[in-house]
PDB file of N, CA and C in Angstrom:
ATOM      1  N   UNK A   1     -35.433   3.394  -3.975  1.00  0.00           N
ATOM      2  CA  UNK A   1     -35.106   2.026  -3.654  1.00  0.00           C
ATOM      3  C   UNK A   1     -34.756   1.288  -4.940  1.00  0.00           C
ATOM      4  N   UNK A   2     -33.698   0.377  -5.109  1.00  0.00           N
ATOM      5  CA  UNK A   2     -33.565  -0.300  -6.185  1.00  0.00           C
ATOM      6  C   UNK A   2     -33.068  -1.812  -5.877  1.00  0.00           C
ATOM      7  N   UNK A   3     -33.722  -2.514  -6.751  1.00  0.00           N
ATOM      8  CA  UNK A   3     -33.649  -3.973  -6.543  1.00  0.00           C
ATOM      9  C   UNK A   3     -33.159  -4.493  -7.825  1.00  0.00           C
ATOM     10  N   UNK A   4     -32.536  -5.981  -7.867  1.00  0.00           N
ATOM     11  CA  UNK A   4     -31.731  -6.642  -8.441  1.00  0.00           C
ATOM     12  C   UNK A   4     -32.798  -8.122  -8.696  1.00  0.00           C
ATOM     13  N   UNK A   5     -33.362  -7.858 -10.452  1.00  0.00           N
ATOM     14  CA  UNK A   5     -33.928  -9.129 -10.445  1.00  0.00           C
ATOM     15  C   UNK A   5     -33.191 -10.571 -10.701  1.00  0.00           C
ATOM     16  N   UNK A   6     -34.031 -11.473 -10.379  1.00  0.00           N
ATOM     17  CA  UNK A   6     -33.185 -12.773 -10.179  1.00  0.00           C
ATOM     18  C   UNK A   6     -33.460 -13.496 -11.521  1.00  0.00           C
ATOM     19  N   UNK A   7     -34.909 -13.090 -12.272  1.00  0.00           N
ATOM     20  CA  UNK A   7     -35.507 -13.327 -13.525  1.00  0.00           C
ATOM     21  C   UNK A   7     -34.391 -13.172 -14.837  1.00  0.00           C
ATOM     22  N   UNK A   8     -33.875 -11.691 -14.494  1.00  0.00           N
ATOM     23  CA  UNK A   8     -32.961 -10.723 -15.370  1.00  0.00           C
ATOM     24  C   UNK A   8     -31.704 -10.527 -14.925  1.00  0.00           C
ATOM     25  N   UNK A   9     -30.851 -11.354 -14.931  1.00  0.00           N
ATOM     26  CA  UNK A   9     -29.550 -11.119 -14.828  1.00  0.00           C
ATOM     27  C   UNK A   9     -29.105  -9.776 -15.040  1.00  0.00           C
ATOM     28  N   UNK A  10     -27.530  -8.758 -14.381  1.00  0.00           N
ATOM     29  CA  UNK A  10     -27.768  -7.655 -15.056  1.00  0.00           C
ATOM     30  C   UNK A  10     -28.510  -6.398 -14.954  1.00  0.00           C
ATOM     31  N   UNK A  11     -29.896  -6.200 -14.392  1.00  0.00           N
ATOM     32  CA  UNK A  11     -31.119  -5.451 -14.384  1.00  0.00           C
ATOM     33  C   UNK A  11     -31.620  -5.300 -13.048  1.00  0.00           C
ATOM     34  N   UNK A  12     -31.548  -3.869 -12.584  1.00  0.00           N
ATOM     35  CA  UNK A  12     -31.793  -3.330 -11.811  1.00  0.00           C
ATOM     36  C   UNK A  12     -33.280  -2.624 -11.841  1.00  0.00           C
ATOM     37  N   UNK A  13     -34.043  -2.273 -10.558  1.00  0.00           N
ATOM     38  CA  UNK A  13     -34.939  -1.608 -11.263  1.00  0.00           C
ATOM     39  C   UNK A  13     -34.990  -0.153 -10.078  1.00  0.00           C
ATOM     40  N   UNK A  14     -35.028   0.874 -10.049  1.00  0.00           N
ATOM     41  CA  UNK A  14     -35.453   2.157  -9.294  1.00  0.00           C
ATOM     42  C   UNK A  14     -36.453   2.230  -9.033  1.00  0.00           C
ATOM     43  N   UNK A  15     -37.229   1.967  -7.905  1.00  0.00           N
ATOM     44  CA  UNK A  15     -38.966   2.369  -7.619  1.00  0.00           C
ATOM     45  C   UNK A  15     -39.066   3.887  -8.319  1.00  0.00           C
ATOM     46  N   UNK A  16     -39.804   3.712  -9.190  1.00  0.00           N
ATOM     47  CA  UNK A  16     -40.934   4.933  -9.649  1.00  0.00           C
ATOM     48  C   UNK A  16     -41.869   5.437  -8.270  1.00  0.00           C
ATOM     49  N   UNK A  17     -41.887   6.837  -8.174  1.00  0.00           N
ATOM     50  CA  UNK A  17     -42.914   7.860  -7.581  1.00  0.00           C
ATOM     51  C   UNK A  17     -44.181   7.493  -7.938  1.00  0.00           C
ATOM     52  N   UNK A  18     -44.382   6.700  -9.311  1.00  0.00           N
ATOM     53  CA  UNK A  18     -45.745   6.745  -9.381  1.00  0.00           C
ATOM     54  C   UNK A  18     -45.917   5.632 -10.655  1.00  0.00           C
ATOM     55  N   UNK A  19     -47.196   5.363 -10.813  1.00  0.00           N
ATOM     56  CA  UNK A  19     -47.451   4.050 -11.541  1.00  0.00           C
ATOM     57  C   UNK A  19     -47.802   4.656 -13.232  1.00  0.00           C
ATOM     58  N   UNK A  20     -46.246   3.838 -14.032  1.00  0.00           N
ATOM     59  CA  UNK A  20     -46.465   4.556 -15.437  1.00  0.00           C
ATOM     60  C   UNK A  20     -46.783   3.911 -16.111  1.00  0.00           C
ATOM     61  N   UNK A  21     -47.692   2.799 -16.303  1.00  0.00           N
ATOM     62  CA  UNK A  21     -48.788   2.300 -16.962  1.00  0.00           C
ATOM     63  C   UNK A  21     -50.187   2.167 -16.261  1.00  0.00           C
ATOM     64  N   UNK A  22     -51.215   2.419 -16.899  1.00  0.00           N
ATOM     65  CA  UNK A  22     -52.490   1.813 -16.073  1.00  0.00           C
ATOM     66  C   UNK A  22     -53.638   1.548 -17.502  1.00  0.00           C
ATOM     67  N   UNK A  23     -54.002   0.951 -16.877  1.00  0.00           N
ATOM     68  CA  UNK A  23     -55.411   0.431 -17.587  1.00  0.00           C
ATOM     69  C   UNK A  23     -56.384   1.096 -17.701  1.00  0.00           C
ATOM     70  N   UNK A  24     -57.033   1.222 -18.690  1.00  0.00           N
ATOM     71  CA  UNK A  24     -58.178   2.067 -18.866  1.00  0.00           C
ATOM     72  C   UNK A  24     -59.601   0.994 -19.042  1.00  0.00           C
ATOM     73  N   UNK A  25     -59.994   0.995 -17.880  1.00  0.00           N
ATOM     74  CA  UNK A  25     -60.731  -0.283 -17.740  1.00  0.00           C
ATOM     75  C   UNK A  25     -61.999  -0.091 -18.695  1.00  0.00           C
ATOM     76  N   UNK A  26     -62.529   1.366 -19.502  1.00  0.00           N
ATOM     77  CA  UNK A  26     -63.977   0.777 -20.081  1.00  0.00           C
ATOM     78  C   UNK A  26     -63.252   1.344 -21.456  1.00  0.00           C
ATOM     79  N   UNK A  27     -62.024   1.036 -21.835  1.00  0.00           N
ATOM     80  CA  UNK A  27     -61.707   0.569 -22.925  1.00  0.00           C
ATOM     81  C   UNK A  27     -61.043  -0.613 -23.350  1.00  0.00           C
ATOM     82  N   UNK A  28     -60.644  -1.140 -22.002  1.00  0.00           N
ATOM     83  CA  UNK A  28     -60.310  -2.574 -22.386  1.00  0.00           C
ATOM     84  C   UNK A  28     -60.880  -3.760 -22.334  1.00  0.00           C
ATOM     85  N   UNK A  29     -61.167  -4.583 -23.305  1.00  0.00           N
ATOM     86  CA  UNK A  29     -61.696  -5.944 -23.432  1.00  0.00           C
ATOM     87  C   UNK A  29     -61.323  -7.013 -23.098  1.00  0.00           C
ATOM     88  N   UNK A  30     -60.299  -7.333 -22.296  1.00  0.00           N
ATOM     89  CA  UNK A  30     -59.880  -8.558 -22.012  1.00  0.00           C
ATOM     90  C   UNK A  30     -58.799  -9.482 -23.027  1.00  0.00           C
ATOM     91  N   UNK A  31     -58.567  -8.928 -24.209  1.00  0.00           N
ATOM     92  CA  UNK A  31     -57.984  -9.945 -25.169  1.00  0.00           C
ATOM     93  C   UNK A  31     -56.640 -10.288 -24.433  1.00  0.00           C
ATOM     94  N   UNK A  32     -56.357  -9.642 -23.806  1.00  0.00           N
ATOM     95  CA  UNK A  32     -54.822 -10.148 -23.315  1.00  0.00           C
ATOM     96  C   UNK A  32     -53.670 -10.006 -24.154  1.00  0.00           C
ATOM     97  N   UNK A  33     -53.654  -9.454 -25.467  1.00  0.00           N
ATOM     98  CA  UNK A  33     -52.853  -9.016 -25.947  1.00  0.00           C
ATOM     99  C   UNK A  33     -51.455  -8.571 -25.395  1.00  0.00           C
ATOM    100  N   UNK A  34     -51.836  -8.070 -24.649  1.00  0.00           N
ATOM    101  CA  UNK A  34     -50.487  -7.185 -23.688  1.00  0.00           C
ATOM    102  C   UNK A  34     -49.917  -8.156 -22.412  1.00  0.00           C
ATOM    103  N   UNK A  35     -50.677  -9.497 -21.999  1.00  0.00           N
ATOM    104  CA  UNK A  35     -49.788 -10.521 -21.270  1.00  0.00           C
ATOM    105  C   UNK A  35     -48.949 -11.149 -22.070  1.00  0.00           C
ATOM    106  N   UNK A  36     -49.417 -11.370 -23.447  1.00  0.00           N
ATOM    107  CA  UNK A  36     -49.042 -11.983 -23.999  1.00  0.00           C
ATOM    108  C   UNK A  36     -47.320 -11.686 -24.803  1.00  0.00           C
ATOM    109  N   UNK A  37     -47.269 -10.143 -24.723  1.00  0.00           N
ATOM    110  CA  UNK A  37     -46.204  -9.308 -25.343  1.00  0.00           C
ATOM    111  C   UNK A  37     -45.248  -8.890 -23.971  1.00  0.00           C
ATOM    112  N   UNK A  38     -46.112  -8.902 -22.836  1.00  0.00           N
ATOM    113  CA  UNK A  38     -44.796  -8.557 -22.063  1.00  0.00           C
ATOM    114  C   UNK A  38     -44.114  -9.548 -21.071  1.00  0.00           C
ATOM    115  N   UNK A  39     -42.676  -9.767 -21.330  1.00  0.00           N
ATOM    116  CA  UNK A  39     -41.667 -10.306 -21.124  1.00  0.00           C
ATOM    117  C   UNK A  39     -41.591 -10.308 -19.797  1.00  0.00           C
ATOM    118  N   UNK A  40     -42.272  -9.136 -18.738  1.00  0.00           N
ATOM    119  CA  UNK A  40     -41.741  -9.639 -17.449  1.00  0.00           C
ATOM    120  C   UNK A  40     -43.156  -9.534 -16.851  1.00  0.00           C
ATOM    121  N   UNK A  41     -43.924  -9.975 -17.167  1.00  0.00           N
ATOM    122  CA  UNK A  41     -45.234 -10.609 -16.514  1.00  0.00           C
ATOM    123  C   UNK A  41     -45.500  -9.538 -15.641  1.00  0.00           C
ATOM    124  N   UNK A  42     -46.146  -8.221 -16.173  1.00  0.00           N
ATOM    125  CA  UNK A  42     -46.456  -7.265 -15.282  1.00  0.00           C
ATOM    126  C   UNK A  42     -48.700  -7.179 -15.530  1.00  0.00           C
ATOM    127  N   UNK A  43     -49.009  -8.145 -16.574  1.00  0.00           N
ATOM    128  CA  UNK A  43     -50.241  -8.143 -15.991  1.00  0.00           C
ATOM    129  C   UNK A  43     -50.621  -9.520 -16.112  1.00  0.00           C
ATOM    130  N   UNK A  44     -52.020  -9.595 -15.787  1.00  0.00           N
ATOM    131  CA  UNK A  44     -53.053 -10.614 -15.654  1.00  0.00           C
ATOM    132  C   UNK A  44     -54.681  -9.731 -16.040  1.00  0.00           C
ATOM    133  N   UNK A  45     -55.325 -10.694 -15.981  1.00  0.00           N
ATOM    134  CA  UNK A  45     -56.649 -11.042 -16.496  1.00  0.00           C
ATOM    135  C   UNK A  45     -57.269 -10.800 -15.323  1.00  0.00           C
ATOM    136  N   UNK A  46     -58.114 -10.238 -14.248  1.00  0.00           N
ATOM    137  CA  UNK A  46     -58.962 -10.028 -13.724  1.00  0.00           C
ATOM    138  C   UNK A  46     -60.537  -9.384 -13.922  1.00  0.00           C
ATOM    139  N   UNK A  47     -61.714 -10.566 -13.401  1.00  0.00           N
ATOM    140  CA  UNK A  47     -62.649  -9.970 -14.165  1.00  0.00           C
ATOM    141  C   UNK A  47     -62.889  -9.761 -15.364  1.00  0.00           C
ATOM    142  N   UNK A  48     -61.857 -10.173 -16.502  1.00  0.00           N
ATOM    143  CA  UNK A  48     -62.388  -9.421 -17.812  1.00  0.00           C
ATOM    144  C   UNK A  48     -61.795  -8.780 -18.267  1.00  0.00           C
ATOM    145  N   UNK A  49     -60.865  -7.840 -17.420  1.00  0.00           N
ATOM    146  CA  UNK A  49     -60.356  -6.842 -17.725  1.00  0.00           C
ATOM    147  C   UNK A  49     -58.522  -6.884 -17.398  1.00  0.00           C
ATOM    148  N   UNK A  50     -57.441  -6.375 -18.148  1.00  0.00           N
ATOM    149  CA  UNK A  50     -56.181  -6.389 -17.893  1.00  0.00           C
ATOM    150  C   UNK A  50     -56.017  -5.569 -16.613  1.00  0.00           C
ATOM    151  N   UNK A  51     -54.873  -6.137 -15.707  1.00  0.00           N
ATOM    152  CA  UNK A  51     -54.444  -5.451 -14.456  1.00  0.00           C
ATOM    153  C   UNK A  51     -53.290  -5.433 -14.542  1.00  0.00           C
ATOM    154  N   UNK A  52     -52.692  -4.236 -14.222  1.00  0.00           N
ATOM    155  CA  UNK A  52     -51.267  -4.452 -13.830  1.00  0.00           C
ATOM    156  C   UNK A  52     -50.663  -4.759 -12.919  1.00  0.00           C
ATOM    157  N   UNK A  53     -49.991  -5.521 -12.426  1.00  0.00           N
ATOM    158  CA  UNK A  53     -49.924  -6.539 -11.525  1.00  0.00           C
ATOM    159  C   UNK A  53     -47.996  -6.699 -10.362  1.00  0.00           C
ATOM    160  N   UNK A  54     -47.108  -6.286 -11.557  1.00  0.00           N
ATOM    161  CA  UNK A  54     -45.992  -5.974 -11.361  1.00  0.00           C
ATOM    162  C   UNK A  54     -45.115  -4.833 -12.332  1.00  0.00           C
ATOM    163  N   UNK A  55     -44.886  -3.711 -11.595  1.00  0.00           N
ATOM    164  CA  UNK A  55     -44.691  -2.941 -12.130  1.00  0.00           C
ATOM    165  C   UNK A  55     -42.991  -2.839 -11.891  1.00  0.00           C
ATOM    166  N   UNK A  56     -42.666  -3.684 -11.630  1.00  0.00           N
ATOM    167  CA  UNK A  56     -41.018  -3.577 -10.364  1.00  0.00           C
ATOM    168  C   UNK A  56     -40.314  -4.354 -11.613  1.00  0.00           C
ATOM    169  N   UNK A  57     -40.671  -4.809 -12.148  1.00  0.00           N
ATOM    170  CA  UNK A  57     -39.977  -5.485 -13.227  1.00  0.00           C
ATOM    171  C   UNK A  57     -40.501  -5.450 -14.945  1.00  0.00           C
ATOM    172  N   UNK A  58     -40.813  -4.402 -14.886  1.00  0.00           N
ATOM    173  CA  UNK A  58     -41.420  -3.535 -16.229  1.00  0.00           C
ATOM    174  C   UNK A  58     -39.931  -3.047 -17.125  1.00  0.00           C
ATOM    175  N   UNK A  59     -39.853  -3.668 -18.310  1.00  0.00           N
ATOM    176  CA  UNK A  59     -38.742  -3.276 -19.088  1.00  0.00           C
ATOM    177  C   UNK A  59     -39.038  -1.941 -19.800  1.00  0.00           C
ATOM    178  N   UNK A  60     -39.910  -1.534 -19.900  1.00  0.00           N
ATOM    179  CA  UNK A  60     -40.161  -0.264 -20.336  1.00  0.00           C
ATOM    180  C   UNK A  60     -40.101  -0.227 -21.795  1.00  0.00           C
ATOM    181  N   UNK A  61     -40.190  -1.703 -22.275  1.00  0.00           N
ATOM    182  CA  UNK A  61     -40.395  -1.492 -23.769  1.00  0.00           C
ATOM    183  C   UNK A  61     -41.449  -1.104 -24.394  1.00  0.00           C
ATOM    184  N   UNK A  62     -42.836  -0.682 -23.676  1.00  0.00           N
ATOM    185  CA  UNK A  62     -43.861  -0.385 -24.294  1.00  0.00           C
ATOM    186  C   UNK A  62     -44.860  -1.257 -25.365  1.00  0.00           C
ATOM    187  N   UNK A  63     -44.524  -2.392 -25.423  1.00  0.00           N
ATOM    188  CA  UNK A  63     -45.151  -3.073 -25.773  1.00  0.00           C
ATOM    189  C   UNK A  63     -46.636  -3.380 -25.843  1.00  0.00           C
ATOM    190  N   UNK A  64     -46.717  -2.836 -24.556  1.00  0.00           N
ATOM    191  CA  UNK A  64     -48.148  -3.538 -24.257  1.00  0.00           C
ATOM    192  C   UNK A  64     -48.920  -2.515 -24.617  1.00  0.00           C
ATOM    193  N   UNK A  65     -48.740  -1.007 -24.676  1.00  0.00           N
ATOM    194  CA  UNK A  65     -49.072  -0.059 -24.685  1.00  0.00           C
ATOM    195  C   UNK A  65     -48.921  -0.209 -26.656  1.00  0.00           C
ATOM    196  N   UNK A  66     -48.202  -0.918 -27.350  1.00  0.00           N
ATOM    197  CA  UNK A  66     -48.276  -0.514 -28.928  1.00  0.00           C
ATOM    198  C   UNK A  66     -49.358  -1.525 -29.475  1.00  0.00           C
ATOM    199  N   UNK A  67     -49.448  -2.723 -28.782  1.00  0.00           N
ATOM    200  CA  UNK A  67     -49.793  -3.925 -29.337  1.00  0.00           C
ATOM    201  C   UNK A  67     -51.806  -3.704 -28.901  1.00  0.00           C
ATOM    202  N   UNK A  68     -52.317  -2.946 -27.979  1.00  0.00           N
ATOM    203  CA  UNK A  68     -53.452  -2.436 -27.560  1.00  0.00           C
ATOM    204  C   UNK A  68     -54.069  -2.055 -29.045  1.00  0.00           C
ATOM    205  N   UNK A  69     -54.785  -2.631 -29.296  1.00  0.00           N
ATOM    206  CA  UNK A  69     -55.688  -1.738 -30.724  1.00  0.00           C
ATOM    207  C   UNK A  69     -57.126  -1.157 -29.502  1.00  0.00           C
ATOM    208  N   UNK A  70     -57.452  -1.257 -28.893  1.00  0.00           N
ATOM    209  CA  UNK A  70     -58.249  -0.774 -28.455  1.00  0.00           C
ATOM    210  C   UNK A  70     -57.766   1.248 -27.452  1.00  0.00           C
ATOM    211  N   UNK A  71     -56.294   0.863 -27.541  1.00  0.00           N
ATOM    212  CA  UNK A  71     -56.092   2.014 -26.839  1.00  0.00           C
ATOM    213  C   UNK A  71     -56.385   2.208 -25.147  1.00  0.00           C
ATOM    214  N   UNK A  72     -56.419   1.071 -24.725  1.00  0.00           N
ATOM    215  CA  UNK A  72     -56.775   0.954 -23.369  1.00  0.00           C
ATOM    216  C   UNK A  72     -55.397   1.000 -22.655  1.00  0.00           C
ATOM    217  N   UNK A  73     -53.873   0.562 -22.912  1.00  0.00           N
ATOM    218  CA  UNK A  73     -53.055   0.833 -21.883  1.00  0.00           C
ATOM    219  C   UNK A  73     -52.661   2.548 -22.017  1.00  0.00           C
ATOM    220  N   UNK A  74     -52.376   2.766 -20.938  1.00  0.00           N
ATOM    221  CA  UNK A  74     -51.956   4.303 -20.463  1.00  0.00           C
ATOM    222  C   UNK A  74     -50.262   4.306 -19.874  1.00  0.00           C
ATOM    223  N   UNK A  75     -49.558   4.379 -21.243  1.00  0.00           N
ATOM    224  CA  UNK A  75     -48.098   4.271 -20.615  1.00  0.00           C
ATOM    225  C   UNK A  75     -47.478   5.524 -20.753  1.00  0.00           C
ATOM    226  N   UNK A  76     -46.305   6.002 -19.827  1.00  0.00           N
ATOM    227  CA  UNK A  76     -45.300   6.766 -20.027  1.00  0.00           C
ATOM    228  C   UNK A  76     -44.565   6.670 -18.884  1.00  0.00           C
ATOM    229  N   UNK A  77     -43.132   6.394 -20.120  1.00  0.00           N
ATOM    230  CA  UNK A  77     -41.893   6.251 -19.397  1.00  0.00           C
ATOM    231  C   UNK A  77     -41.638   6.964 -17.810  1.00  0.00           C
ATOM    232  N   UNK A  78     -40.909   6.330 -17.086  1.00  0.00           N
ATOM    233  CA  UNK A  78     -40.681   6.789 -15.647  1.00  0.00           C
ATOM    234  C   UNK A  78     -39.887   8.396 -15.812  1.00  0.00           C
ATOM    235  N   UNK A  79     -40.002   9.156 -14.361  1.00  0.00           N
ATOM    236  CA  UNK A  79     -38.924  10.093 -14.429  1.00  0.00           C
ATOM    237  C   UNK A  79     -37.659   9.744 -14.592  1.00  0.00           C
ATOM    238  N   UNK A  80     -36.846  11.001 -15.207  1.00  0.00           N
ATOM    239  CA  UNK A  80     -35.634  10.271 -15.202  1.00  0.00           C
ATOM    240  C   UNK A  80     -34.924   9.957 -13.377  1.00  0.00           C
ATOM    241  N   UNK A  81     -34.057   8.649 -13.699  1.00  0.00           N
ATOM    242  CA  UNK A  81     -33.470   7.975 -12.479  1.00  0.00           C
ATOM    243  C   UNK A  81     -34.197   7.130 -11.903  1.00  0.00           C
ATOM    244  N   UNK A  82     -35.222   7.070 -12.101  1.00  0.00           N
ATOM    245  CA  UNK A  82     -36.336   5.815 -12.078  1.00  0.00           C
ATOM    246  C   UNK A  82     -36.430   4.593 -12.937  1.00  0.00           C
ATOM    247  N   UNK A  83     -36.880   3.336 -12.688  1.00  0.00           N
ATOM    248  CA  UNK A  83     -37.062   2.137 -13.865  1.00  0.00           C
ATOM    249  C   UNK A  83     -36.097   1.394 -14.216  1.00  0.00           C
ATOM    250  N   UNK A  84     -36.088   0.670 -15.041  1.00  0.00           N
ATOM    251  CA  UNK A  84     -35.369   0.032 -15.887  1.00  0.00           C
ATOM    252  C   UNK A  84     -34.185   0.582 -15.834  1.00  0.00           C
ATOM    253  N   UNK A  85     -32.861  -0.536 -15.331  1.00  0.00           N
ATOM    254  CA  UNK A  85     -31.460   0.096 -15.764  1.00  0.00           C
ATOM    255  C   UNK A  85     -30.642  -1.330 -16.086  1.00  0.00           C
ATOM    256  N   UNK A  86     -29.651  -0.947 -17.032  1.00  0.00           N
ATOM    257  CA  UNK A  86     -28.998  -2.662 -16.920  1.00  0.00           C
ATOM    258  C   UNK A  86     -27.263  -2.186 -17.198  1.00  0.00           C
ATOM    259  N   UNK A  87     -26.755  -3.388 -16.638  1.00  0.00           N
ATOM    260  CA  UNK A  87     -25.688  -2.882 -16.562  1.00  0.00           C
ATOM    261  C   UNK A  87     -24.627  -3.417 -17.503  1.00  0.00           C
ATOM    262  N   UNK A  88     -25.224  -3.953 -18.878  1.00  0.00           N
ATOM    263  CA  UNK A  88     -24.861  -4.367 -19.677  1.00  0.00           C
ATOM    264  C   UNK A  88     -24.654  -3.536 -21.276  1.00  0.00           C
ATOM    265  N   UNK A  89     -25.337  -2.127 -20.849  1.00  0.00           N
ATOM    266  CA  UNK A  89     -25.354  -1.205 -22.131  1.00  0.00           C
ATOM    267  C   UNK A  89     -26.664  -1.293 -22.338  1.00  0.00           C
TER     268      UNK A  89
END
């Protein structure tokens, strides 16, 4: 399935088979670091702990996954034909 965000001009996204970030909840602390770095608002703050929240509009820059000093996000890129596509180069 692929959808056309209204956020991102341009940018398509392919549903992923499966969820390629997750949280590693008893290593993460809450700093929010990673809402704060990603551009298309794929988490929030629940409890304490980061959630991922929208994964349909994930740029796949990894951000959130570099900016973690604790090592709590769990990312890897989609299969190929999945994710992030734009039609701008």
């Amino acid at each position: 399935m692929t959808t056309t965000s209204k956020n991102f001009p341009g940018v398509e996204w392919v549903k992923a088979t499966a969820d390629f970030i997750q949280v590693d909840d008893g290593k993460c602390s809450g700093c929010a670091d990673c809402i704060k770095v990603c551009l298309a608002g794929c988490f929030k703050i629940e409890n304490g702990k980061a959630r991922v929240t929208n994964l349909g509009e994930c740029m796949e820059c990894a951000s959130c996954w570099y900016i973690c000093e604790r090592e709590a996000i769990i990312f890897s890129w989609p299969e190929g034909g999945a994710g992030f596509r734009t039609r701008f180069g």
